[in-house]
C-alpha atoms as a PDB file:
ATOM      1  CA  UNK A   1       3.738  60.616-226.418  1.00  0.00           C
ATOM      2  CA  UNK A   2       5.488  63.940-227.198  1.00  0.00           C
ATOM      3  CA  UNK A   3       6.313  65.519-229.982  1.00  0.00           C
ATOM      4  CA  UNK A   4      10.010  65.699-231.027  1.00  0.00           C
ATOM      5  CA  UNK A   5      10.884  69.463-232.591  1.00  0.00           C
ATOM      6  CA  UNK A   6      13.918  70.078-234.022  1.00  0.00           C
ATOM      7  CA  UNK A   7      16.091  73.215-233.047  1.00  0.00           C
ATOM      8  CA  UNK A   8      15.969  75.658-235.601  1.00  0.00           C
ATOM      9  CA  UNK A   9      19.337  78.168-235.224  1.00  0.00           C
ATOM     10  CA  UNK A  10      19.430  81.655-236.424  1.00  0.00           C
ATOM     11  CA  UNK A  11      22.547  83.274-238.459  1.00  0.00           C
ATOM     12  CA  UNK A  12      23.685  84.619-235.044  1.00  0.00           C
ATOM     13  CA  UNK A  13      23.467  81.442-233.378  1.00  0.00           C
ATOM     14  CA  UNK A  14      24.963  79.293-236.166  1.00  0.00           C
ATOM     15  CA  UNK A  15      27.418  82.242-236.002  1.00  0.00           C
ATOM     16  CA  UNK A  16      28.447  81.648-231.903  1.00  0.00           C
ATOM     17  CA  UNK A  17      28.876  78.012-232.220  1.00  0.00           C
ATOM     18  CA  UNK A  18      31.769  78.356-234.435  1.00  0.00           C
ATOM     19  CA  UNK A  19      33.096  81.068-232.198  1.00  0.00           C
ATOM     20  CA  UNK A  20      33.308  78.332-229.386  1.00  0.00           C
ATOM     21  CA  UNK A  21      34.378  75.405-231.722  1.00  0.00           C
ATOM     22  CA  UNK A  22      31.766  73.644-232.365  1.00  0.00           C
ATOM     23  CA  UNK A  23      32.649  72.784-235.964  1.00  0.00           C
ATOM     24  CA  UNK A  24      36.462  72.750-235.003  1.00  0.00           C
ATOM     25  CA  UNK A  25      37.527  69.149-236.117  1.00  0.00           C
ATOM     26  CA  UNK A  26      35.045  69.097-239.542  1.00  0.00           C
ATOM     27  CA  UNK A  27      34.211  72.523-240.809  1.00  0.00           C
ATOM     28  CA  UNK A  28      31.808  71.202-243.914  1.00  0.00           C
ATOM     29  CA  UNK A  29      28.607  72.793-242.542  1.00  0.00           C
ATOM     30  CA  UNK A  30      25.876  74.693-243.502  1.00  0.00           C
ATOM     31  CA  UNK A  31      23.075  76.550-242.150  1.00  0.00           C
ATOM     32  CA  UNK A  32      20.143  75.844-244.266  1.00  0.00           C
ATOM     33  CA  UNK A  33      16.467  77.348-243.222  1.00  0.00           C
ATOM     34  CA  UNK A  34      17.728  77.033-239.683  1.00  0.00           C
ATOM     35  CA  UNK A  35      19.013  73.588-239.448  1.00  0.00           C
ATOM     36  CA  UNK A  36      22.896  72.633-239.632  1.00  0.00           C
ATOM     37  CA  UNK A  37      23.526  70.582-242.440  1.00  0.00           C
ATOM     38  CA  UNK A  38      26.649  68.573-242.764  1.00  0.00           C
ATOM     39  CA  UNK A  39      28.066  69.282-246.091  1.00  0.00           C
ATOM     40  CA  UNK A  40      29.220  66.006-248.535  1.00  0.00           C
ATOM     41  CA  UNK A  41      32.610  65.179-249.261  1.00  0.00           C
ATOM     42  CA  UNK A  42      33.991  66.615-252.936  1.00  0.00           C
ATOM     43  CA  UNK A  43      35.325  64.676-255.397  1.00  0.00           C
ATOM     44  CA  UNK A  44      38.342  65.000-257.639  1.00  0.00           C
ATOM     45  CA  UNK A  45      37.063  65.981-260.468  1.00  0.00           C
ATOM     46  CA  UNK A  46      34.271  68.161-258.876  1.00  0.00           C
ATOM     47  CA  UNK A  47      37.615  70.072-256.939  1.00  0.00           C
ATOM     48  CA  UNK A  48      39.144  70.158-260.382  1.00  0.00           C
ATOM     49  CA  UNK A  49      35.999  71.275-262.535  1.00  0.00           C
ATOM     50  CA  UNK A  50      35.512  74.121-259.369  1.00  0.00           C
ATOM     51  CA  UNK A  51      38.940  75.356-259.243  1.00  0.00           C
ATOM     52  CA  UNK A  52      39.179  75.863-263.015  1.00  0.00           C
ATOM     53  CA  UNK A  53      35.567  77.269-262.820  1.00  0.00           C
ATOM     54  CA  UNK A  54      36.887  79.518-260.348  1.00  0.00           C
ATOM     55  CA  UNK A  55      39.993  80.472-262.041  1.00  0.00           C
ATOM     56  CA  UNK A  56      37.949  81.372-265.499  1.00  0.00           C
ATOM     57  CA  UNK A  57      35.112  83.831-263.948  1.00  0.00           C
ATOM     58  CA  UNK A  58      38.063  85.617-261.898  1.00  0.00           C
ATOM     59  CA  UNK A  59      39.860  86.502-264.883  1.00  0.00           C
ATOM     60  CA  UNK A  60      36.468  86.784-267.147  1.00  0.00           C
ATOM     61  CA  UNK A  61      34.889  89.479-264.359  1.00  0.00           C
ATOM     62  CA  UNK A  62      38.331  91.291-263.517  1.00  0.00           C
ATOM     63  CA  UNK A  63      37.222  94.103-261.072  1.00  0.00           C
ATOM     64  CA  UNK A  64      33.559  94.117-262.495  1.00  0.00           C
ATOM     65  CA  UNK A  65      32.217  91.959-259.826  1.00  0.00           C
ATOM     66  CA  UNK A  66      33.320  89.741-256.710  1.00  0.00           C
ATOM     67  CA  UNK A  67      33.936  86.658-257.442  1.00  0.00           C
ATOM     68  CA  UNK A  68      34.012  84.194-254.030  1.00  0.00           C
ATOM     69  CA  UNK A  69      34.262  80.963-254.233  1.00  0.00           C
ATOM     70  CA  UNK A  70      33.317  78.207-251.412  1.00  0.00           C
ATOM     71  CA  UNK A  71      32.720  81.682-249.495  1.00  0.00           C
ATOM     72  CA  UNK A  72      29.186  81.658-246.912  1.00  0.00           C
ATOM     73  CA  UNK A  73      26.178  83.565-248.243  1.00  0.00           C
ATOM     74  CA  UNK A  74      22.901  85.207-246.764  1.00  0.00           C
ATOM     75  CA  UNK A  75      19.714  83.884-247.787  1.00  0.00           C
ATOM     76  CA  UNK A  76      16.300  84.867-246.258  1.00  0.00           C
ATOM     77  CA  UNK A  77      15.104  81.831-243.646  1.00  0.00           C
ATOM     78  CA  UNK A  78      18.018  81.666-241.773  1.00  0.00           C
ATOM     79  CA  UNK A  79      20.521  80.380-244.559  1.00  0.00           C
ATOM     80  CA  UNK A  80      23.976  80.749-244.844  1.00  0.00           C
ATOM     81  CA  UNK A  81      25.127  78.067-247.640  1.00  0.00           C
ATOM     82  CA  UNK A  82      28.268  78.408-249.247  1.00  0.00           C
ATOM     83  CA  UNK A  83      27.843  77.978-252.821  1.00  0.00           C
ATOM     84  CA  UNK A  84      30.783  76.434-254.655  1.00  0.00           C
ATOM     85  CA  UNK A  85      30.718  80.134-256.954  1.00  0.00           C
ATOM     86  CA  UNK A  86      29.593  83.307-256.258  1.00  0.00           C
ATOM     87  CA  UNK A  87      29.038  86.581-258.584  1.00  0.00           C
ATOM     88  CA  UNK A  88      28.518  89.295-256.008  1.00  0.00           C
ATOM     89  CA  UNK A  89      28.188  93.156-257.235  1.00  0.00           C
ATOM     90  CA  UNK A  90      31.543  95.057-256.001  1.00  0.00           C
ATOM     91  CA  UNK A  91      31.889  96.920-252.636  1.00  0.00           C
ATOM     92  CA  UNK A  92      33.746  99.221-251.164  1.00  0.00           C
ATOM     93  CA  UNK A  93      34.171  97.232-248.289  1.00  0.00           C
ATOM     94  CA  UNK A  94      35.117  93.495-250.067  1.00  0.00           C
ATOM     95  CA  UNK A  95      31.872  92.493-247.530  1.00  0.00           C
ATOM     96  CA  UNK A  96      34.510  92.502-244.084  1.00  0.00           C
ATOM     97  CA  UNK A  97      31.120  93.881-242.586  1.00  0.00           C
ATOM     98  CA  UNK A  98      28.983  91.041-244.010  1.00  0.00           C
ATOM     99  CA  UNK A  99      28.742  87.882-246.364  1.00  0.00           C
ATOM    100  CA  UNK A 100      26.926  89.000-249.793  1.00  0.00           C
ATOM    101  CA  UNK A 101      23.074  88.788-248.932  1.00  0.00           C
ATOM    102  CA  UNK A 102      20.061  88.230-251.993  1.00  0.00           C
ATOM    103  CA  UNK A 103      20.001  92.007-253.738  1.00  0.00           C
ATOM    104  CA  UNK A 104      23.931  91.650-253.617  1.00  0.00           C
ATOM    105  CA  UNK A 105      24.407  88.371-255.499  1.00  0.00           C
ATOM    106  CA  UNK A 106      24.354  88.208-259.303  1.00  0.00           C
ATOM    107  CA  UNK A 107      24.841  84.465-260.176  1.00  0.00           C
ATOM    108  CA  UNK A 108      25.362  81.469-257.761  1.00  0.00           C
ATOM    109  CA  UNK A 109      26.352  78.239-259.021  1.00  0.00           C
ATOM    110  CA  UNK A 110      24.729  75.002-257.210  1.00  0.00           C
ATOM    111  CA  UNK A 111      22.348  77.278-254.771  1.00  0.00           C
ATOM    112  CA  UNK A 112      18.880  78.274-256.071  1.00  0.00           C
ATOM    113  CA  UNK A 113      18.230  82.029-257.209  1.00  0.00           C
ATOM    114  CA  UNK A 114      18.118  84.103-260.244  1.00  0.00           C
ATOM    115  CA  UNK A 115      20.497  82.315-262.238  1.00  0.00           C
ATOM    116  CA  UNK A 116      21.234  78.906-261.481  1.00  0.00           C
ATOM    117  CA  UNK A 117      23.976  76.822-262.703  1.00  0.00           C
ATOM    118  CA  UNK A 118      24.504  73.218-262.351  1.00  0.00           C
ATOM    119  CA  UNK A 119      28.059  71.807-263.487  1.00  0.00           C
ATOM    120  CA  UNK A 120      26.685  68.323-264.102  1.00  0.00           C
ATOM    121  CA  UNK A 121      29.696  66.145-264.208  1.00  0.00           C
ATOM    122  CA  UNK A 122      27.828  62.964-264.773  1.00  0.00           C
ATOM    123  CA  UNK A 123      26.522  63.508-268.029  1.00  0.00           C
ATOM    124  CA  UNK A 124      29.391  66.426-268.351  1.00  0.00           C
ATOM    125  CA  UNK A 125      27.350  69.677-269.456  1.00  0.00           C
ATOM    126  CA  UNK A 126      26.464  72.645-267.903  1.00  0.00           C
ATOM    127  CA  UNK A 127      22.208  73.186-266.862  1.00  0.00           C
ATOM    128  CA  UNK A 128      21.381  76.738-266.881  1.00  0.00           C
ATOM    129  CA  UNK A 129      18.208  77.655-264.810  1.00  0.00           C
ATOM    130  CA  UNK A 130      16.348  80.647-265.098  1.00  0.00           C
ATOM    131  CA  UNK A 131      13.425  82.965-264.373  1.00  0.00           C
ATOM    132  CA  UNK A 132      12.280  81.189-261.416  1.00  0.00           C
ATOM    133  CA  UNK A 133       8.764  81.063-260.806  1.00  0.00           C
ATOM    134  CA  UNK A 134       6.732  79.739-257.635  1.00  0.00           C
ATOM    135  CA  UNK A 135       3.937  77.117-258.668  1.00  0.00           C
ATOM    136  CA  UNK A 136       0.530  77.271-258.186  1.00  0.00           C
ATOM    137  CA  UNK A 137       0.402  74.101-255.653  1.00  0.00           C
ATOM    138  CA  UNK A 138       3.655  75.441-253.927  1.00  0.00           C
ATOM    139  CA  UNK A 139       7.324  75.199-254.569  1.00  0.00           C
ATOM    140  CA  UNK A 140       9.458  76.640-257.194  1.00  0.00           C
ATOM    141  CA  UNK A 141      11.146  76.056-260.115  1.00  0.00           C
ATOM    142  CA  UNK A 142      12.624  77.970-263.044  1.00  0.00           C
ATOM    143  CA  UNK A 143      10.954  78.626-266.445  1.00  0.00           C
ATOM    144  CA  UNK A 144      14.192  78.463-268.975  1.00  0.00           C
ATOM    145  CA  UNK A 145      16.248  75.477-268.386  1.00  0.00           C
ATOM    146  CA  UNK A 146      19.020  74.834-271.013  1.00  0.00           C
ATOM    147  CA  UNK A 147      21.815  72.922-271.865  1.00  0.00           C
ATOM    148  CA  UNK A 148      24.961  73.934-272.509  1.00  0.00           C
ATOM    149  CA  UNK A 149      27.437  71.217-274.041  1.00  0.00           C
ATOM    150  CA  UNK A 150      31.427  71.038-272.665  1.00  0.00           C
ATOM    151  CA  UNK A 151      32.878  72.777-275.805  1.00  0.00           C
ATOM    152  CA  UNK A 152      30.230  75.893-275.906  1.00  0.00           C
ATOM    153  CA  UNK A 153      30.391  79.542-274.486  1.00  0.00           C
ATOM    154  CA  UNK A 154      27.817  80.655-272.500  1.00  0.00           C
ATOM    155  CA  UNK A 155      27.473  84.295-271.572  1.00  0.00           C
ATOM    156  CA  UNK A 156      27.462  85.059-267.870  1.00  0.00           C
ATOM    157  CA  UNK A 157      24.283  86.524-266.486  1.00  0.00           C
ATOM    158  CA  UNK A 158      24.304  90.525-265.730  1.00  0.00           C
ATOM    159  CA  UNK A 159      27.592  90.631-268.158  1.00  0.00           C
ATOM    160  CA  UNK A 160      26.596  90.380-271.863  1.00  0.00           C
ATOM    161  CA  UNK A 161      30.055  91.344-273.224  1.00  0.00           C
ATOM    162  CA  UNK A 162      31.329  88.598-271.109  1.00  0.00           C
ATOM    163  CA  UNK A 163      31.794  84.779-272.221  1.00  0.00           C
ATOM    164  CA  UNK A 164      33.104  81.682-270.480  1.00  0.00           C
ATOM    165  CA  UNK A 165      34.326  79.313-272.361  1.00  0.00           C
ATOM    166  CA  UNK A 166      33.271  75.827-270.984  1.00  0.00           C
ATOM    167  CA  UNK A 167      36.221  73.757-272.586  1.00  0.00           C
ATOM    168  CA  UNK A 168      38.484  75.897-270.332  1.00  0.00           C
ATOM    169  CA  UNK A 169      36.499  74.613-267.538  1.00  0.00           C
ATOM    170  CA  UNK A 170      35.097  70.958-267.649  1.00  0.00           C
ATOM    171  CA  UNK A 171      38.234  68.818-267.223  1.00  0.00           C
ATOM    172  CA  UNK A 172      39.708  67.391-270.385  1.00  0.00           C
ATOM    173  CA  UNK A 173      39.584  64.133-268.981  1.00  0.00           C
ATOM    174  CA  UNK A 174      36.295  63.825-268.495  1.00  0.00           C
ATOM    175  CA  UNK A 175      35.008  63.161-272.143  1.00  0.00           C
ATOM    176  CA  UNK A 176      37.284  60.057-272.424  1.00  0.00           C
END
């Protein structure tokens, strides 16, 4: 019997297939340590809870940072997610030359790095991960995990003078 191996794709590769259509009629992939990863659907409220997240760290970083959101990433391993928010440092060039790669990005919400912030709108609070660590048996995981309640300001990571309000951002609707 042989073995079955999946194909593994680089940036560059992943890159060329959507030069030549390949994701033409459903766009919602990502490149994930090599292997193309259909993306779920989004819900209303997660659409709503995003675009107001969206709206509040654009106004919140004004100039200080880049602020992308549903924008493609580079991560080491061949990844190229795109993270629902992005806090990128500011460059000259607004990255034409190349997605924001690990020593550009300053927060990312729902992908796993320094800072990581889940928007849980289940149980409709806000997880904040941080200083991630790698176990001794493998894997990682973060050391500070908190919880931030729908109607609390959190300050955003790399901007102490800077607050987001959370009420401003979880959908009113949602506590009912």
């Amino acid at each position: 019997m042989t073995a079955v191996t999946a194909k593994r794709f680089s940036i560059a590769e992943y890159h060329r297939l959507a030069e030549l259509g390949f994701f033409e009629f459903d766009n919602r992939f990502e490149l994930i340590r090599g292997e193309i990863i259909k993306m779920a659907a989004k819900g209303r409220l997660h659409s709503v809870c995003n675009s107001m997240l969206f709206g509040e760290l654009y106004v919140l970083m004004a100039r200080r940072a880049c602020v992308r959101g549903q924008e493609p990433i580079i991560l080491p391993t061949d990844s190229e997610p795109e993270p629902d928010v992005v806090i990128a440092r500011s460059r000259s060039d607004n990255y034409v030359s190349s997605h924001p790669e690990s020593a550009d990005i300053l927060l990312v919400i729902e992908v796993s790095v320094a800072d990581y912030w889940i928007f849980n709108l289940v149980d409709i609070q806000l997880e904040m991960h941080s200083e991630p660590y790698q176990k001794q048996r493998g894997g990682f995981d973060y050391r500070v995990k908190r919880v931030v309640l729908p109607n609390e300001v959190v300050v955003i990571p790399g901007f102490p003078e800077l607050s987001l309000d959370l009420s401003a951002v979880f959908p009113a609707q949602m506590g009912e």
